[in-house]
PDB file of N, CA and C in Angstrom:
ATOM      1  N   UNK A   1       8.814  -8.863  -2.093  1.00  0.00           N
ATOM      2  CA  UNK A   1       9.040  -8.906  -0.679  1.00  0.00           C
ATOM      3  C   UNK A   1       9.628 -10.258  -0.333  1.00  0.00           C
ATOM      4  N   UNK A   2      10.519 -10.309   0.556  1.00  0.00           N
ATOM      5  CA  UNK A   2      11.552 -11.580   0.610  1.00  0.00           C
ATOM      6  C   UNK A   2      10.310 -12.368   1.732  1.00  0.00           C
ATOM      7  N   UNK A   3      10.653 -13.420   1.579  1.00  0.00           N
ATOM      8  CA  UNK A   3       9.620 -14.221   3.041  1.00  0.00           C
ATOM      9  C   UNK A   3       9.699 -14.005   4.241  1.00  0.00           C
ATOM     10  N   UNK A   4      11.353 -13.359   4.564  1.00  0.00           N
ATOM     11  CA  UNK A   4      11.375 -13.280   5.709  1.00  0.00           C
ATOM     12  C   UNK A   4      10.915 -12.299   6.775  1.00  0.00           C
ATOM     13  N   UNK A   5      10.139 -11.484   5.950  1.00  0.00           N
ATOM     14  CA  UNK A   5       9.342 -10.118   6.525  1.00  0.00           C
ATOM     15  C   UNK A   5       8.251 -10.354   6.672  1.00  0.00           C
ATOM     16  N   UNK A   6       7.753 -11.752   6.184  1.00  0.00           N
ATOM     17  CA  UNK A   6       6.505 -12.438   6.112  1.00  0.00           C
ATOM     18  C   UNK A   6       6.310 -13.141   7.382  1.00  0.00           C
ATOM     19  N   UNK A   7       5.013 -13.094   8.052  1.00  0.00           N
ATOM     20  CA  UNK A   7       5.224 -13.428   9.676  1.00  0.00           C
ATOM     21  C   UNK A   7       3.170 -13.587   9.932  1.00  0.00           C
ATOM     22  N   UNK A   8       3.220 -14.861   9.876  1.00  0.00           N
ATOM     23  CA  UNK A   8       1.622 -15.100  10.412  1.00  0.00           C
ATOM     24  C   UNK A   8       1.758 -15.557  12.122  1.00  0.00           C
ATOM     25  N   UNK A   9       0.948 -15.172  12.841  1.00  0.00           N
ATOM     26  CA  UNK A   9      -0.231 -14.821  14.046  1.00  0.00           C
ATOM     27  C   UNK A   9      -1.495 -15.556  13.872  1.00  0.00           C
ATOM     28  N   UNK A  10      -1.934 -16.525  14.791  1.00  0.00           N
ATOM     29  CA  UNK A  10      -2.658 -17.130  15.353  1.00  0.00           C
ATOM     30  C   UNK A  10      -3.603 -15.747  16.063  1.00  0.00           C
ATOM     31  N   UNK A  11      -4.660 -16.218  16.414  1.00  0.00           N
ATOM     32  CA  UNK A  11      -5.758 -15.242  17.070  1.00  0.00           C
ATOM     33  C   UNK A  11      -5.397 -14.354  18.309  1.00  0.00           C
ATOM     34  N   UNK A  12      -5.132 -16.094  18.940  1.00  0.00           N
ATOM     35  CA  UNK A  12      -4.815 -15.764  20.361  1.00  0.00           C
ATOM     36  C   UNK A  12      -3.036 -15.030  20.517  1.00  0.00           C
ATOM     37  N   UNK A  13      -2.399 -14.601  19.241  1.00  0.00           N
ATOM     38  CA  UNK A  13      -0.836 -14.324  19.751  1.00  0.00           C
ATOM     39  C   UNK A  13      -1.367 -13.060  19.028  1.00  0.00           C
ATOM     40  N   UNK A  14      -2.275 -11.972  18.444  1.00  0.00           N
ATOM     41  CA  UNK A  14      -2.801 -11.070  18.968  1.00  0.00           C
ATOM     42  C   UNK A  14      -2.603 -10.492  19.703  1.00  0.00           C
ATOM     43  N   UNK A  15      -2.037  -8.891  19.982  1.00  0.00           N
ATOM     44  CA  UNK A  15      -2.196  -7.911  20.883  1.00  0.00           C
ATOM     45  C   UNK A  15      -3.660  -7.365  21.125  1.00  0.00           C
ATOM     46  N   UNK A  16      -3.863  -7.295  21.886  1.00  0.00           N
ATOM     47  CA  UNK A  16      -4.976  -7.161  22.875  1.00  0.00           C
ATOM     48  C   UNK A  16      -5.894  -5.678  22.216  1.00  0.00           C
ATOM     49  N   UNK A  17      -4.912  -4.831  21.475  1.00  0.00           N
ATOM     50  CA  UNK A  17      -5.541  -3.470  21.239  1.00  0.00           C
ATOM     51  C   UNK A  17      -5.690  -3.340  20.294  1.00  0.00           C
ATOM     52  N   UNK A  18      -6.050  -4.479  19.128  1.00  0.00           N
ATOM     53  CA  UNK A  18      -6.312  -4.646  17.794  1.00  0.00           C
ATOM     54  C   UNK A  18      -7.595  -3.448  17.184  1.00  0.00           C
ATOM     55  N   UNK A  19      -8.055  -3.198  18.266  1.00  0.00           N
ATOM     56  CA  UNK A  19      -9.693  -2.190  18.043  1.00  0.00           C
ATOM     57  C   UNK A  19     -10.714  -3.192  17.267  1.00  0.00           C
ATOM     58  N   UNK A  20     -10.120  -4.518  17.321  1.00  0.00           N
ATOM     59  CA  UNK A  20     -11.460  -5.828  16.964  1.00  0.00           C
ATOM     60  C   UNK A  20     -12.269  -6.031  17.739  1.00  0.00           C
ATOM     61  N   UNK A  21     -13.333  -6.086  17.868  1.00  0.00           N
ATOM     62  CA  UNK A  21     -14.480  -6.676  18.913  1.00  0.00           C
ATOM     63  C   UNK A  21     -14.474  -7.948  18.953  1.00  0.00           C
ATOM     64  N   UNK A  22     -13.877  -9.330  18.811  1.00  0.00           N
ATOM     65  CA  UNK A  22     -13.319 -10.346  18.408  1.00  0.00           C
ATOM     66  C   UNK A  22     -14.859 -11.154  18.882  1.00  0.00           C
ATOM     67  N   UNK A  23     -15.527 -10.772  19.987  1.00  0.00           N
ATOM     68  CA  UNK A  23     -16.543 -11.629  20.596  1.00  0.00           C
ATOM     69  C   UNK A  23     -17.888 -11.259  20.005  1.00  0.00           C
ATOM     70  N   UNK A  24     -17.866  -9.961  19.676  1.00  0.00           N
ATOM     71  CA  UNK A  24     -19.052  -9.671  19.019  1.00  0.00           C
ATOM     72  C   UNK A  24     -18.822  -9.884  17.346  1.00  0.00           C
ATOM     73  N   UNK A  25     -17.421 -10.025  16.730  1.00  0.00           N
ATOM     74  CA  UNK A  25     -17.673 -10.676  15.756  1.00  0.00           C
ATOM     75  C   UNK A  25     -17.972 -11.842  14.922  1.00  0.00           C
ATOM     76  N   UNK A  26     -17.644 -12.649  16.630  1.00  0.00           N
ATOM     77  CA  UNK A  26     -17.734 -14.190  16.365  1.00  0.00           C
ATOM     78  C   UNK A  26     -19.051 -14.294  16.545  1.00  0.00           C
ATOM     79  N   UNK A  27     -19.893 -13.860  17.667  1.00  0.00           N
ATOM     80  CA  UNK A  27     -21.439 -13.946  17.946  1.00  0.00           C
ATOM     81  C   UNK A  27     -22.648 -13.434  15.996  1.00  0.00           C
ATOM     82  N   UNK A  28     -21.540 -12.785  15.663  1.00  0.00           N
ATOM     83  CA  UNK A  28     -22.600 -12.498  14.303  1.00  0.00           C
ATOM     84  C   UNK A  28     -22.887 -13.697  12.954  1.00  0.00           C
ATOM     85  N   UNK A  29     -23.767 -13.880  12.526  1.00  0.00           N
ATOM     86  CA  UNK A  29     -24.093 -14.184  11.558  1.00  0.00           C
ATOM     87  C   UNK A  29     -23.657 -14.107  10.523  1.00  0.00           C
ATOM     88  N   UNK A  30     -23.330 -15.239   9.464  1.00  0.00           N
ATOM     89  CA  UNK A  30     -22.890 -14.771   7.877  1.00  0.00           C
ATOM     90  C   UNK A  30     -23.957 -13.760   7.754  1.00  0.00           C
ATOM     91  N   UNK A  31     -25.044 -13.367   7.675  1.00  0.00           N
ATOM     92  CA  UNK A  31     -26.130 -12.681   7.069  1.00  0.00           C
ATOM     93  C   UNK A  31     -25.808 -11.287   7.490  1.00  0.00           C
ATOM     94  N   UNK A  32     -25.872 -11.386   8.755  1.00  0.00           N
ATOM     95  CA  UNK A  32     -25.287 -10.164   9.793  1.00  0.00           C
ATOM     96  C   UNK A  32     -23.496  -9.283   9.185  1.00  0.00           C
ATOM     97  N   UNK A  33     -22.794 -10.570   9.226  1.00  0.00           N
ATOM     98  CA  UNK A  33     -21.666  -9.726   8.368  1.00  0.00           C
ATOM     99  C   UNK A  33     -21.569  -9.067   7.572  1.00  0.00           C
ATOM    100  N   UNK A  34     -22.509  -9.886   6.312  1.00  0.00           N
ATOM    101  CA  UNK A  34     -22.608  -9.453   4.861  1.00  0.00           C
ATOM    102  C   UNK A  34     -23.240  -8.160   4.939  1.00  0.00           C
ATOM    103  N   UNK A  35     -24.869  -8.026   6.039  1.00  0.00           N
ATOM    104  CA  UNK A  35     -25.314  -6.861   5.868  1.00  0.00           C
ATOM    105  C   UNK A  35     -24.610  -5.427   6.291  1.00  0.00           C
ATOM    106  N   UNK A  36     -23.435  -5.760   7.254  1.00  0.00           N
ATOM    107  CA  UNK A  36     -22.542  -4.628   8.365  1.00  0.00           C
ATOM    108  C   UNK A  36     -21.679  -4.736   7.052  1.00  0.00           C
ATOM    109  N   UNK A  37     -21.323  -5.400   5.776  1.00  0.00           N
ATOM    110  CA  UNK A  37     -19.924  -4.630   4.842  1.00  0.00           C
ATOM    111  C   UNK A  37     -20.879  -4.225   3.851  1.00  0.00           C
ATOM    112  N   UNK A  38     -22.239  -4.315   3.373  1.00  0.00           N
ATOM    113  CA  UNK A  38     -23.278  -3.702   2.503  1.00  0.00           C
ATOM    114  C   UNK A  38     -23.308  -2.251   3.049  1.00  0.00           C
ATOM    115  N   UNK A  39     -23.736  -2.088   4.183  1.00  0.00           N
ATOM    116  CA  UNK A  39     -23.996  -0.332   4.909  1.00  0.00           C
ATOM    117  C   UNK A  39     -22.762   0.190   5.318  1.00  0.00           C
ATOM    118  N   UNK A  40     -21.453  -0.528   4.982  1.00  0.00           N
ATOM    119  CA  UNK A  40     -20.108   0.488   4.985  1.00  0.00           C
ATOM    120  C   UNK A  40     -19.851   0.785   3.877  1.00  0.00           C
ATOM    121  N   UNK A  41     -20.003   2.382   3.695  1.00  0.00           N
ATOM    122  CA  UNK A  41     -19.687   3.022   2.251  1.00  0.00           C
ATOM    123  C   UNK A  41     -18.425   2.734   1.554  1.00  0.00           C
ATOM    124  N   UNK A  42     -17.481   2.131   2.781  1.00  0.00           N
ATOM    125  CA  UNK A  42     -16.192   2.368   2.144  1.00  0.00           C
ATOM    126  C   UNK A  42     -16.100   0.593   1.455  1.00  0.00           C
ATOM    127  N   UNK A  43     -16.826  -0.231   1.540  1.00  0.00           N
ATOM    128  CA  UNK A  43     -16.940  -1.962   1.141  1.00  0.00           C
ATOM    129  C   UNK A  43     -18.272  -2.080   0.345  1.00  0.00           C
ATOM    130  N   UNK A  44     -18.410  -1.021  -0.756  1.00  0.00           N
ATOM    131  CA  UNK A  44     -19.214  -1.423  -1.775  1.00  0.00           C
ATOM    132  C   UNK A  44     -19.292  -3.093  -2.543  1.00  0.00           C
ATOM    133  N   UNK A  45     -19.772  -4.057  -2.593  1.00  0.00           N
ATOM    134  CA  UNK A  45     -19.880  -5.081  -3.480  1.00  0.00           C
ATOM    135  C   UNK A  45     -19.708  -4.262  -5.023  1.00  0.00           C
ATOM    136  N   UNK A  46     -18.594  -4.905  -5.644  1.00  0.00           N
ATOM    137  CA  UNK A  46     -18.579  -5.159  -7.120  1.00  0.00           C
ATOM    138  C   UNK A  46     -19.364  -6.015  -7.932  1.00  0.00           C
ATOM    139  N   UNK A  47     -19.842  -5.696  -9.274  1.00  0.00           N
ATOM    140  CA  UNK A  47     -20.580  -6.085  -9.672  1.00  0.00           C
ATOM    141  C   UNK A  47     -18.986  -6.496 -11.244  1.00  0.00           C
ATOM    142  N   UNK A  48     -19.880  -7.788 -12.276  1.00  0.00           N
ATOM    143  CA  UNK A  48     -19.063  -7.720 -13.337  1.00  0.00           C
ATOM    144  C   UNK A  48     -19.168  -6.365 -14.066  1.00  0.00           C
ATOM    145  N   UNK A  49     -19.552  -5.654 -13.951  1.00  0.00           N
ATOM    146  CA  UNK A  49     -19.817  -4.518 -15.169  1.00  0.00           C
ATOM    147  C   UNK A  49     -18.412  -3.168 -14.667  1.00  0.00           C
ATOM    148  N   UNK A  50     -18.222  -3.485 -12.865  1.00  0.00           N
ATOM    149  CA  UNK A  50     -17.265  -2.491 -12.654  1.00  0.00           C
ATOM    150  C   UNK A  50     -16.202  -3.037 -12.856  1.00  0.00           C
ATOM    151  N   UNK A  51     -15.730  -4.105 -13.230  1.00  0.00           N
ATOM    152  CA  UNK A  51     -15.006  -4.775 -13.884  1.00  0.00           C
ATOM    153  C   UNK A  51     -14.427  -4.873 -15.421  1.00  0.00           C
ATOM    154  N   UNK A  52     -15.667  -4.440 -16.003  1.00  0.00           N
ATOM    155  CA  UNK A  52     -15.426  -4.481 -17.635  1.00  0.00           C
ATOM    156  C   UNK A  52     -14.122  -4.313 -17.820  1.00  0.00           C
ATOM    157  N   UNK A  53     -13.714  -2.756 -17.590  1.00  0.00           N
ATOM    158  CA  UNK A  53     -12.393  -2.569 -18.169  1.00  0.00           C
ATOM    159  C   UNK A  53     -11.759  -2.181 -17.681  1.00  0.00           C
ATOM    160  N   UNK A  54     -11.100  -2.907 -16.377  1.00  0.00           N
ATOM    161  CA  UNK A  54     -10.253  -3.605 -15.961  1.00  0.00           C
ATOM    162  C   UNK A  54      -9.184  -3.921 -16.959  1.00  0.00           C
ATOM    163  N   UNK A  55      -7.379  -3.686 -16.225  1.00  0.00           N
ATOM    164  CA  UNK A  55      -6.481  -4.105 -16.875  1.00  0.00           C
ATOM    165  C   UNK A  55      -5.924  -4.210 -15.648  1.00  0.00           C
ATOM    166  N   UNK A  56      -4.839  -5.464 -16.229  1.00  0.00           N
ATOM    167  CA  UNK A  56      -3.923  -5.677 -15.202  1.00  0.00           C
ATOM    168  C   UNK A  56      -2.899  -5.015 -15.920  1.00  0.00           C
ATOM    169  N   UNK A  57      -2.043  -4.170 -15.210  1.00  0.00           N
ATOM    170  CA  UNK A  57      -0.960  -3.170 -14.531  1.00  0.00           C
ATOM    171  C   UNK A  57       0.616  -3.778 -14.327  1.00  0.00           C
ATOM    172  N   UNK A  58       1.537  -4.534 -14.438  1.00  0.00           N
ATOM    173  CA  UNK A  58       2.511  -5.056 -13.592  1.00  0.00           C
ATOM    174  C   UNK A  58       3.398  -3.819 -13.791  1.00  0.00           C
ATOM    175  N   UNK A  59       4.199  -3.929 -12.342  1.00  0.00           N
ATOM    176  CA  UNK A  59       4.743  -3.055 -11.797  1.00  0.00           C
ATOM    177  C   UNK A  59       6.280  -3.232 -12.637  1.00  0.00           C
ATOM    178  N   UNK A  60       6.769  -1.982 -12.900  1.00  0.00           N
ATOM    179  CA  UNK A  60       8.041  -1.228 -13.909  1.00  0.00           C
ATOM    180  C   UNK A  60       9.016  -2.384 -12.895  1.00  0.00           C
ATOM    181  N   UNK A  61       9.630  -3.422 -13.636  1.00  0.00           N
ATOM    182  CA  UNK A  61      11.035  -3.512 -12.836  1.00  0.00           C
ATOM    183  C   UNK A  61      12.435  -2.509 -12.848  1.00  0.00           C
ATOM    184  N   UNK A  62      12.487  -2.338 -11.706  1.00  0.00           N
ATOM    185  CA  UNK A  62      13.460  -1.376 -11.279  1.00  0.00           C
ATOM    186  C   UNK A  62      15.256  -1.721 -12.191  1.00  0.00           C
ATOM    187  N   UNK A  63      15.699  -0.657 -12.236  1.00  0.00           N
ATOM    188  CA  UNK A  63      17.371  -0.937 -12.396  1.00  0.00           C
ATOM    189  C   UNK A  63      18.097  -0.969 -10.993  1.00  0.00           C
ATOM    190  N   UNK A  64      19.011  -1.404 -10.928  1.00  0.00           N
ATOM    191  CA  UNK A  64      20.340  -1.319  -9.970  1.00  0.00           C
ATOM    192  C   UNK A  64      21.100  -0.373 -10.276  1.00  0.00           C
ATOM    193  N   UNK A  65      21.420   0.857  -9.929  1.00  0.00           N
ATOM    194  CA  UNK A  65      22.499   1.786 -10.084  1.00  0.00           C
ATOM    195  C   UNK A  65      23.139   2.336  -9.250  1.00  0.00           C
ATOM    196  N   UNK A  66      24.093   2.441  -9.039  1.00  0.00           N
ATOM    197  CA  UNK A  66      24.987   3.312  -8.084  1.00  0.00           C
ATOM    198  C   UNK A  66      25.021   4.518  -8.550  1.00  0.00           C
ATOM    199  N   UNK A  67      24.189   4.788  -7.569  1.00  0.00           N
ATOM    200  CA  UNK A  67      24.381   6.439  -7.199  1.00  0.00           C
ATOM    201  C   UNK A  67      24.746   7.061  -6.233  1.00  0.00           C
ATOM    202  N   UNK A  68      25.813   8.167  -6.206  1.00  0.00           N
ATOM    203  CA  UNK A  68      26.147   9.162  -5.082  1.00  0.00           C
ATOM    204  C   UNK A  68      25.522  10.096  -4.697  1.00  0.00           C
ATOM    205  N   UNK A  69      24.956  10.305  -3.497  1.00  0.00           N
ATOM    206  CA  UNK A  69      24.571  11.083  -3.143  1.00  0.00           C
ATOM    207  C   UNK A  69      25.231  11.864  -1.564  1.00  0.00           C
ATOM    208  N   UNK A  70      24.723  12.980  -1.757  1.00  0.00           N
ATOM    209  CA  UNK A  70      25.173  13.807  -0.244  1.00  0.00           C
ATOM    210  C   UNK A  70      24.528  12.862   1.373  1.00  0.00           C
ATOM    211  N   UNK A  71      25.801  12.968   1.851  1.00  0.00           N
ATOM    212  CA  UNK A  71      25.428  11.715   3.507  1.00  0.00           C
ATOM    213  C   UNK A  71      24.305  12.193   4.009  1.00  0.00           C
ATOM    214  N   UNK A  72      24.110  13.445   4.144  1.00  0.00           N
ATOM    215  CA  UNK A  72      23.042  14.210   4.873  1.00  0.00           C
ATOM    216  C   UNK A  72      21.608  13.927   3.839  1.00  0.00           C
ATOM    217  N   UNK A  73      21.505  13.757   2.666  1.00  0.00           N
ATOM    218  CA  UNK A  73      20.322  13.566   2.186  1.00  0.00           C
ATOM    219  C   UNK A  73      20.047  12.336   1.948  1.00  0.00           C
ATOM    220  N   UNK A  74      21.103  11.296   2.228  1.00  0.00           N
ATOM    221  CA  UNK A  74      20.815   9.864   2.498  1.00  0.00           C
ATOM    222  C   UNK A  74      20.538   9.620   3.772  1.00  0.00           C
ATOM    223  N   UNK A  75      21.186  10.373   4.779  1.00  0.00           N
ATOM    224  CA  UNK A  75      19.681  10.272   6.206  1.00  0.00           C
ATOM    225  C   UNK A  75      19.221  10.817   6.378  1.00  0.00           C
ATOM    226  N   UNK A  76      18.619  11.285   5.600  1.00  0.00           N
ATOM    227  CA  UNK A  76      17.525  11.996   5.529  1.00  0.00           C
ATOM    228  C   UNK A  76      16.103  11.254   5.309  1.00  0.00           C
ATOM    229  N   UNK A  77      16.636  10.052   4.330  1.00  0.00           N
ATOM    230  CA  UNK A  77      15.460   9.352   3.562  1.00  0.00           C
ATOM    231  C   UNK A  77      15.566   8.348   5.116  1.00  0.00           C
ATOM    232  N   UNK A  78      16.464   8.005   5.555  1.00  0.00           N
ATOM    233  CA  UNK A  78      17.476   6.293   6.009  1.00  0.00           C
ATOM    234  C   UNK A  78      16.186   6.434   7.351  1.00  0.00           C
ATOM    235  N   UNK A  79      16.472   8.134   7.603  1.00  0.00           N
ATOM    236  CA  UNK A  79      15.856   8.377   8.899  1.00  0.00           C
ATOM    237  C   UNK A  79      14.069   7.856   9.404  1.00  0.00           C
ATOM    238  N   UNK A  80      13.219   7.976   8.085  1.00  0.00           N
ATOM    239  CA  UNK A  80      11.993   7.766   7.807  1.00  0.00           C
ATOM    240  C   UNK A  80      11.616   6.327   8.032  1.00  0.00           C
ATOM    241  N   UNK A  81      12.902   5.486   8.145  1.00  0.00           N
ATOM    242  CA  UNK A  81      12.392   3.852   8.207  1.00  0.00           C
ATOM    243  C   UNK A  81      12.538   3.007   6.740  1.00  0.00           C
ATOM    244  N   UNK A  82      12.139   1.861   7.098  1.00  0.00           N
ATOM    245  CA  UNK A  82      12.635   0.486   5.353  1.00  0.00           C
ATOM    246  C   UNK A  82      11.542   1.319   4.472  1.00  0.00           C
ATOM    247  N   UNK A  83      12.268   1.149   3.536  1.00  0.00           N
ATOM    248  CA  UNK A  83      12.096   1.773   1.864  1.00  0.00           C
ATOM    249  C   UNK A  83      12.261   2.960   1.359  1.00  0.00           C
ATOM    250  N   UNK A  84      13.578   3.817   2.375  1.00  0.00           N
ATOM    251  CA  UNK A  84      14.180   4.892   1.879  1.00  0.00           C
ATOM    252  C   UNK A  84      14.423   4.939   0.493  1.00  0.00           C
ATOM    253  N   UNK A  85      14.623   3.733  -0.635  1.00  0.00           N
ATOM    254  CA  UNK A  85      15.311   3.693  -1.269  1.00  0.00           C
ATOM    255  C   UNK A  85      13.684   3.949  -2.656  1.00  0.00           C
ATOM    256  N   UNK A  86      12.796   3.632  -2.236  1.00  0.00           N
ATOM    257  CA  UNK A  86      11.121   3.732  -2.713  1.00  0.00           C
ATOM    258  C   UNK A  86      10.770   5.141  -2.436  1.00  0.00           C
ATOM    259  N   UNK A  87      11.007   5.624  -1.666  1.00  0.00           N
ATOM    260  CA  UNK A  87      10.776   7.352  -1.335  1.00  0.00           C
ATOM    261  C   UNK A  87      11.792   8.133  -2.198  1.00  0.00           C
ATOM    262  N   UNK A  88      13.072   7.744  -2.187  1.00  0.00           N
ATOM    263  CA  UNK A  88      13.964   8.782  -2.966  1.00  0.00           C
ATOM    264  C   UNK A  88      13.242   8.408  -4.483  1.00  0.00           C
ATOM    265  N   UNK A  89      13.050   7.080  -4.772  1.00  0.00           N
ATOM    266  CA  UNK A  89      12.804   6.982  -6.204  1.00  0.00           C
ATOM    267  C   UNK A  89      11.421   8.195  -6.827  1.00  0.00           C
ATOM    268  N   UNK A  90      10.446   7.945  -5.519  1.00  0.00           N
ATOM    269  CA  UNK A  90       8.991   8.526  -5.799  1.00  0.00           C
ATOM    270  C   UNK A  90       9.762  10.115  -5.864  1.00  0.00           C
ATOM    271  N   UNK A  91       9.966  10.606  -4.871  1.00  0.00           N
ATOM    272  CA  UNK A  91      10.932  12.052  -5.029  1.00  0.00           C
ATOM    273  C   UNK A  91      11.353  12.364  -6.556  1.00  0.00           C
ATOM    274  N   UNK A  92      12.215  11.400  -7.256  1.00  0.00           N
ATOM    275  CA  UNK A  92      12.501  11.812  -8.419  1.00  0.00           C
ATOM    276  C   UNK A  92      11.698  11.234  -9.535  1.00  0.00           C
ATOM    277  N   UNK A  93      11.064  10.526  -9.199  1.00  0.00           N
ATOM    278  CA  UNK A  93       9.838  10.728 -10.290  1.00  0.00           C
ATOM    279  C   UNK A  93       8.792  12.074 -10.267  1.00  0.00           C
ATOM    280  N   UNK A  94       8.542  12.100  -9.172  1.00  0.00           N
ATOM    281  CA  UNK A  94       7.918  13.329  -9.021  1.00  0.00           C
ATOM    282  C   UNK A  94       8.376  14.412  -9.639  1.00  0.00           C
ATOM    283  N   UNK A  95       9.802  14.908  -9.860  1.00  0.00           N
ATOM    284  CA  UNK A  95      10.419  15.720 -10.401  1.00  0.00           C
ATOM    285  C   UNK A  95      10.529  15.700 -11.420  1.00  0.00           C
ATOM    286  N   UNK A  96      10.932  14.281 -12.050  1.00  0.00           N
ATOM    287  CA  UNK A  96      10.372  13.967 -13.720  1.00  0.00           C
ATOM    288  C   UNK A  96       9.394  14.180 -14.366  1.00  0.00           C
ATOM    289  N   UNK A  97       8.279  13.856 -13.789  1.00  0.00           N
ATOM    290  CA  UNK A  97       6.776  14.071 -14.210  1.00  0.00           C
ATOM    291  C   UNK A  97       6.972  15.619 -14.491  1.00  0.00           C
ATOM    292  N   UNK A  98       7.219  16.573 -13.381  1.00  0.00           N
ATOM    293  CA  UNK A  98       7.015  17.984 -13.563  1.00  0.00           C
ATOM    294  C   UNK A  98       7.743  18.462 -14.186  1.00  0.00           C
ATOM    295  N   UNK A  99       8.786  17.844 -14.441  1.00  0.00           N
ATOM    296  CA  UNK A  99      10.250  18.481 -15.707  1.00  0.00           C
ATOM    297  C   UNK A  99       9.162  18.212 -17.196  1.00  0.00           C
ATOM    298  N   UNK A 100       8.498  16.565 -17.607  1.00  0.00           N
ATOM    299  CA  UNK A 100       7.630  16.558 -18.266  1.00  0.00           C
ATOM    300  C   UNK A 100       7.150  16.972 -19.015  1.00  0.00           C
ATOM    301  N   UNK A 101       5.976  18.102 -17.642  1.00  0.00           N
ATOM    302  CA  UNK A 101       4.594  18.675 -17.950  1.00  0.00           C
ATOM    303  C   UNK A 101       5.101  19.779 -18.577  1.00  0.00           C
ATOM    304  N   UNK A 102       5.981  20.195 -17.918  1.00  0.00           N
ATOM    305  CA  UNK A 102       6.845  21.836 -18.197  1.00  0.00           C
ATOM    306  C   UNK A 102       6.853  22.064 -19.684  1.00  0.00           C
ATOM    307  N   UNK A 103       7.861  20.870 -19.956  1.00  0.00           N
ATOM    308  CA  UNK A 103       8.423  20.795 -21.701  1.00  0.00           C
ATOM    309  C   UNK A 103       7.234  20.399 -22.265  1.00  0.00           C
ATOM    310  N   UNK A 104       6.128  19.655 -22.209  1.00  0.00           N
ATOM    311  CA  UNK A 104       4.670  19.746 -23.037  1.00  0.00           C
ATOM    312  C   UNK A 104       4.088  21.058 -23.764  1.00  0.00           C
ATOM    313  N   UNK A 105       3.916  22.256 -22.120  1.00  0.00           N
ATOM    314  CA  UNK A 105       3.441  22.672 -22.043  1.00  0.00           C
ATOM    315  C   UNK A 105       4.255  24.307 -22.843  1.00  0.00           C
ATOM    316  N   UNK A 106       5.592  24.292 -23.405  1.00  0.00           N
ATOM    317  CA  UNK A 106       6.581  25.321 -24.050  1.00  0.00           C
ATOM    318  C   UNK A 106       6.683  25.009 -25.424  1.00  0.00           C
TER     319      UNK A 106
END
């Protein structure tokens, strides 16, 4: 991601409809916090053991290719907003995978 999409906000330059309680989160307690992300199912604490085996992953660098495609199925993607170009890719991976499974499975 280039920097320039990169964009920090101060508290107060905040829109107003964040759905933060900003006053009742400041009024709480470290103790109080910790216990409100303990009783949210979805902010389990990790332990080292869910860790064990753990791998780090880095992401496939992409090629550059020119490709042609039909105008109408390039706005098609263009139309959806930034990273048309991440959606067509997922699209044809998707199709790869299942071209794939197909030939495994004959």
């Amino acid at each position: 991601m280039s920097e320039e999409h990169i964009v920090n906000y101060s508290r107060s330059e905040l829109p107003e409809d964040t759905g933060t309680d900003w006053d009742r989160l400041e009024a709480m307690s470290e103790e109080e916090i910790n216990e409100a992300a303990v009783s949210d199912p979805d902010a389990q604490p990790t332990d080292s053991g869910f860790w064990k085996d753990a791998k780090v992953v880095m992401p496939q660098r992409k090629q550059s290719i020119t490709l042609r495609v039909d105008r109408d199925v390039l706005a098609f993607f263009k139309e959806r907003g930034a990273g048309y170009q991440t959606r067509m890719n997922a699209v044809l991976r998707g199709f790869m995978e299942h071209q794939r499974k197909g030939k495994l499975l004959s």
